[in-house]
Protein backbone atom coordinates (compact mmCIF):
# COMPACT_ATOMS: atom_id res chain seq x y z
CA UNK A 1 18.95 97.60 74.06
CA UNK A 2 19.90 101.28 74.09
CA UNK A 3 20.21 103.64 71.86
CA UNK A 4 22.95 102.98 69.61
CA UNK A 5 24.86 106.34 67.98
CA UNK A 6 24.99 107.15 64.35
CA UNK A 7 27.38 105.11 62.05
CA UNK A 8 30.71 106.85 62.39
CA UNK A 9 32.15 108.86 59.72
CA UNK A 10 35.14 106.55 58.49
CA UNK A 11 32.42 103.65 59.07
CA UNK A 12 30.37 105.69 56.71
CA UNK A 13 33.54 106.04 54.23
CA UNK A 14 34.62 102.36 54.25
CA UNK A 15 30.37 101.42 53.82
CA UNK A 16 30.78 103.97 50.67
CA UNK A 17 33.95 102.27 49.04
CA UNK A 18 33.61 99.01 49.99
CA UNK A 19 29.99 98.94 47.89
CA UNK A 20 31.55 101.39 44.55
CA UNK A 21 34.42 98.93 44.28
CA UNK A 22 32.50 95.63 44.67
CA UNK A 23 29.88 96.99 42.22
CA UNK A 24 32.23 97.66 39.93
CA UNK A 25 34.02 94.52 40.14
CA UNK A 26 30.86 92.23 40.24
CA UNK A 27 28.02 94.17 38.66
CA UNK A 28 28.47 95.47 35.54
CA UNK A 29 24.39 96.53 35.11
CA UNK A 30 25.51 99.29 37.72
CA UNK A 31 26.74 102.63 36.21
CA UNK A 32 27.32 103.26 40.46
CA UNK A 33 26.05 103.24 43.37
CA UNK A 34 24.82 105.53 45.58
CA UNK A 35 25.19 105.83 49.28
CA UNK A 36 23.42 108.19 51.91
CA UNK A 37 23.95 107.91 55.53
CA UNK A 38 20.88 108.95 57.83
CA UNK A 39 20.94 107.69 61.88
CA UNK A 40 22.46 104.03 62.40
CA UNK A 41 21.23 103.67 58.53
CA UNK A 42 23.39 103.46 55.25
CA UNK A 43 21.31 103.53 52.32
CA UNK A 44 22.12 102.12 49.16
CA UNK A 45 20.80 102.84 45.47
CA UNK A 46 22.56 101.45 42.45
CA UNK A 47 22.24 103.66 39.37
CA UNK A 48 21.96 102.14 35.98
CA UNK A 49 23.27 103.21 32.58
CA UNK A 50 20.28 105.00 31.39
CA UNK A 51 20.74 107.07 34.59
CA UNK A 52 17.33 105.44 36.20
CA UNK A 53 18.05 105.08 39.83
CA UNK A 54 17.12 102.06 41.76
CA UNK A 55 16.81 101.91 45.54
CA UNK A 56 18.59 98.24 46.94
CA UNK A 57 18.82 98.28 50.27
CA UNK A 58 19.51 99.37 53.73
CA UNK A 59 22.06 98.67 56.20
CA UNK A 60 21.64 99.15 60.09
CA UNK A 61 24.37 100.07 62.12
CA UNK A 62 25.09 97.69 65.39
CA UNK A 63 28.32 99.39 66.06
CA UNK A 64 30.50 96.76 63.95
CA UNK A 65 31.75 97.77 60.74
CA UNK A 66 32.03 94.31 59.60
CA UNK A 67 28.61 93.67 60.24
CA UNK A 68 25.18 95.29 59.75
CA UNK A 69 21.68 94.26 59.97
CA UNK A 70 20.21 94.05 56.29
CA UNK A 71 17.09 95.23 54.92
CA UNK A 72 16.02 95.11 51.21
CA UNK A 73 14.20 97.47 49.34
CA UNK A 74 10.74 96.37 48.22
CA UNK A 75 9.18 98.48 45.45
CA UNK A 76 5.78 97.00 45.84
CA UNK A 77 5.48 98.72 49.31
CA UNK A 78 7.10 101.44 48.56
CA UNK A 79 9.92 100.45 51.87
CA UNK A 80 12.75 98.64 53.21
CA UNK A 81 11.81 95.33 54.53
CA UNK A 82 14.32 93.32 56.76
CA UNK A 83 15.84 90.39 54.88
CA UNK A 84 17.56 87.61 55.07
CA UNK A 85 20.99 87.21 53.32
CA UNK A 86 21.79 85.07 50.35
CA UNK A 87 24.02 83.64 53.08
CA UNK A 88 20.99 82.66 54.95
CA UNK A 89 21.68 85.11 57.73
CA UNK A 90 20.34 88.53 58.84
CA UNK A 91 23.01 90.58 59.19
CA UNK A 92 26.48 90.45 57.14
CA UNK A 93 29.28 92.61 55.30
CA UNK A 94 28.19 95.41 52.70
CA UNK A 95 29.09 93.70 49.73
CA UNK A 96 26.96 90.78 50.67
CA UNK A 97 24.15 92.95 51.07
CA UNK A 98 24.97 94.73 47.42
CA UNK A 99 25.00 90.64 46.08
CA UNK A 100 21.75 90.04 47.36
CA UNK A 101 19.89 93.01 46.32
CA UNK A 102 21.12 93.04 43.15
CA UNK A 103 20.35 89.40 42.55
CA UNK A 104 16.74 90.16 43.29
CA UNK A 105 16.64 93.90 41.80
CA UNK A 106 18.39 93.12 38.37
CA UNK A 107 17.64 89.61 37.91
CA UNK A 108 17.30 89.62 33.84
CA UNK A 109 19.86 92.58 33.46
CA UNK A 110 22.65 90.40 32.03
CA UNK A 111 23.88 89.33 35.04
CA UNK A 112 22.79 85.51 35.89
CA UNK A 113 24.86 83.21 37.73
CA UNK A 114 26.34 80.20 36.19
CA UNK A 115 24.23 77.06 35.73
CA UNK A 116 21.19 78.96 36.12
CA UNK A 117 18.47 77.96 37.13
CA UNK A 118 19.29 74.72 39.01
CA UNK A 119 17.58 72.07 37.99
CA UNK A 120 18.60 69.98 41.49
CA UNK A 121 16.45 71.38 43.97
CA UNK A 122 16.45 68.34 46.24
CA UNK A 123 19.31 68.14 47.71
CA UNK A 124 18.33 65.83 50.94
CA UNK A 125 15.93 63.23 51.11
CA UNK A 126 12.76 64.18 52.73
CA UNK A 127 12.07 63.50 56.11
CA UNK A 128 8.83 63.25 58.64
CA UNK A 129 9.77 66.54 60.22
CA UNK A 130 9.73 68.34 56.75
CA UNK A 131 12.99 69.12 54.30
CA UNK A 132 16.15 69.61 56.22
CA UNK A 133 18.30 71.11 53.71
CA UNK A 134 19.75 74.54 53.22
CA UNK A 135 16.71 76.04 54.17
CA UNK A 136 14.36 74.59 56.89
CA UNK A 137 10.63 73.97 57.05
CA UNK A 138 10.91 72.11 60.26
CA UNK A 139 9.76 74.01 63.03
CA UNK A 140 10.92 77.31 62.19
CA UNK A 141 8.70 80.63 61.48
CA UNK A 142 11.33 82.02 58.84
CA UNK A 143 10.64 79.53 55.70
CA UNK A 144 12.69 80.01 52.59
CA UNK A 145 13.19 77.98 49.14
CA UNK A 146 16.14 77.33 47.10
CA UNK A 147 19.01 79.81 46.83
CA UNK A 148 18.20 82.69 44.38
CA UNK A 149 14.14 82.00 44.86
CA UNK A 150 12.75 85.38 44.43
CA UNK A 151 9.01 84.85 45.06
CA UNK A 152 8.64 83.66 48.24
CA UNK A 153 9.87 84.22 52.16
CA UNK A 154 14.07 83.62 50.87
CA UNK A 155 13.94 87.03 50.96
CA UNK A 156 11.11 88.29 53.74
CA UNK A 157 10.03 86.27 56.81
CA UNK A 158 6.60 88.14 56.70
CA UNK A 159 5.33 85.18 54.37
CA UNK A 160 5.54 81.78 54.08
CA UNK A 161 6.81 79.58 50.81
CA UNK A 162 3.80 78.74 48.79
């Protein structure tokens, strides 16, 4: 792969608007959100009502502005760690990566999804190769749990699902 140039400027704009208006539509913990361009990366950092500020996540430019490669902030390491989507994939639109983020980063904030927690995590019946359902644990290095898991590899694929 070569190099690949900074995000343009009205790729930088649409990153910028796209993520105030879908925070303001969907996440009401957010007083905004804040978004700084460096390189091929978009930072975002949502800022709550008390004015504390709360780095989310980063986005990496592939030269699409429909889709970036998604990395969320992890405040235990002090970094951005690449991610997978709540989608299940690695790269995606802005406003997926805000939804993900802020599922993990404000998780108790007021904001919890309907018929929460699930109480069917079984979904499939088990089978000699390991659970095949949304997530897999046959034969794949990236392991995950159920949708909205936030302590385990659903959200890194540097560990495994205890």
């Amino acid at each position: 792969m070569g190099h690949m140039p900074a995000i343009p400027e009205s790729t930088r704009d649409s990153i910028t608007w796209r993520l105030i208006l879908h925070a303001q539509q969907n996440w009401p913990q957010l007083d905004k959100v804040q978004v700084t361009c460096r390189g091929v990366f978009a930072y975002a950092a949502g800022v709550l009502p008390s004015g504390e500020t709360l780095p989310l996540f980063r986005l990496r430019y592939g030269g699409s502005a429909h889709s970036f490669g998604f990395a969320i902030y992890s405040a235990a390491r002090d970094r951005y760690e690449e991610a997978l989507l709540l989608t299940g994939l690695p790269t995606g639109t802005p406003q997926e990566a805000l939804d993900t983020a802020c599922t993990v980063h404000l998780a108790g904030i007021g904001h919890e999804p309907e018929n929460w927690p699930p109480t069917n995590l079984r979904s499939y019946p088990l089978s000699a190769g390991g659970w095949l359902g949304w997530g897999s644990f046959a034969h794949s290095p990236r392991r995950w749990c159920w949708p909205g898991c936030t302590t385990c590899c659903r959200w890194t694929t540097s560990r495994t699902c205890g």
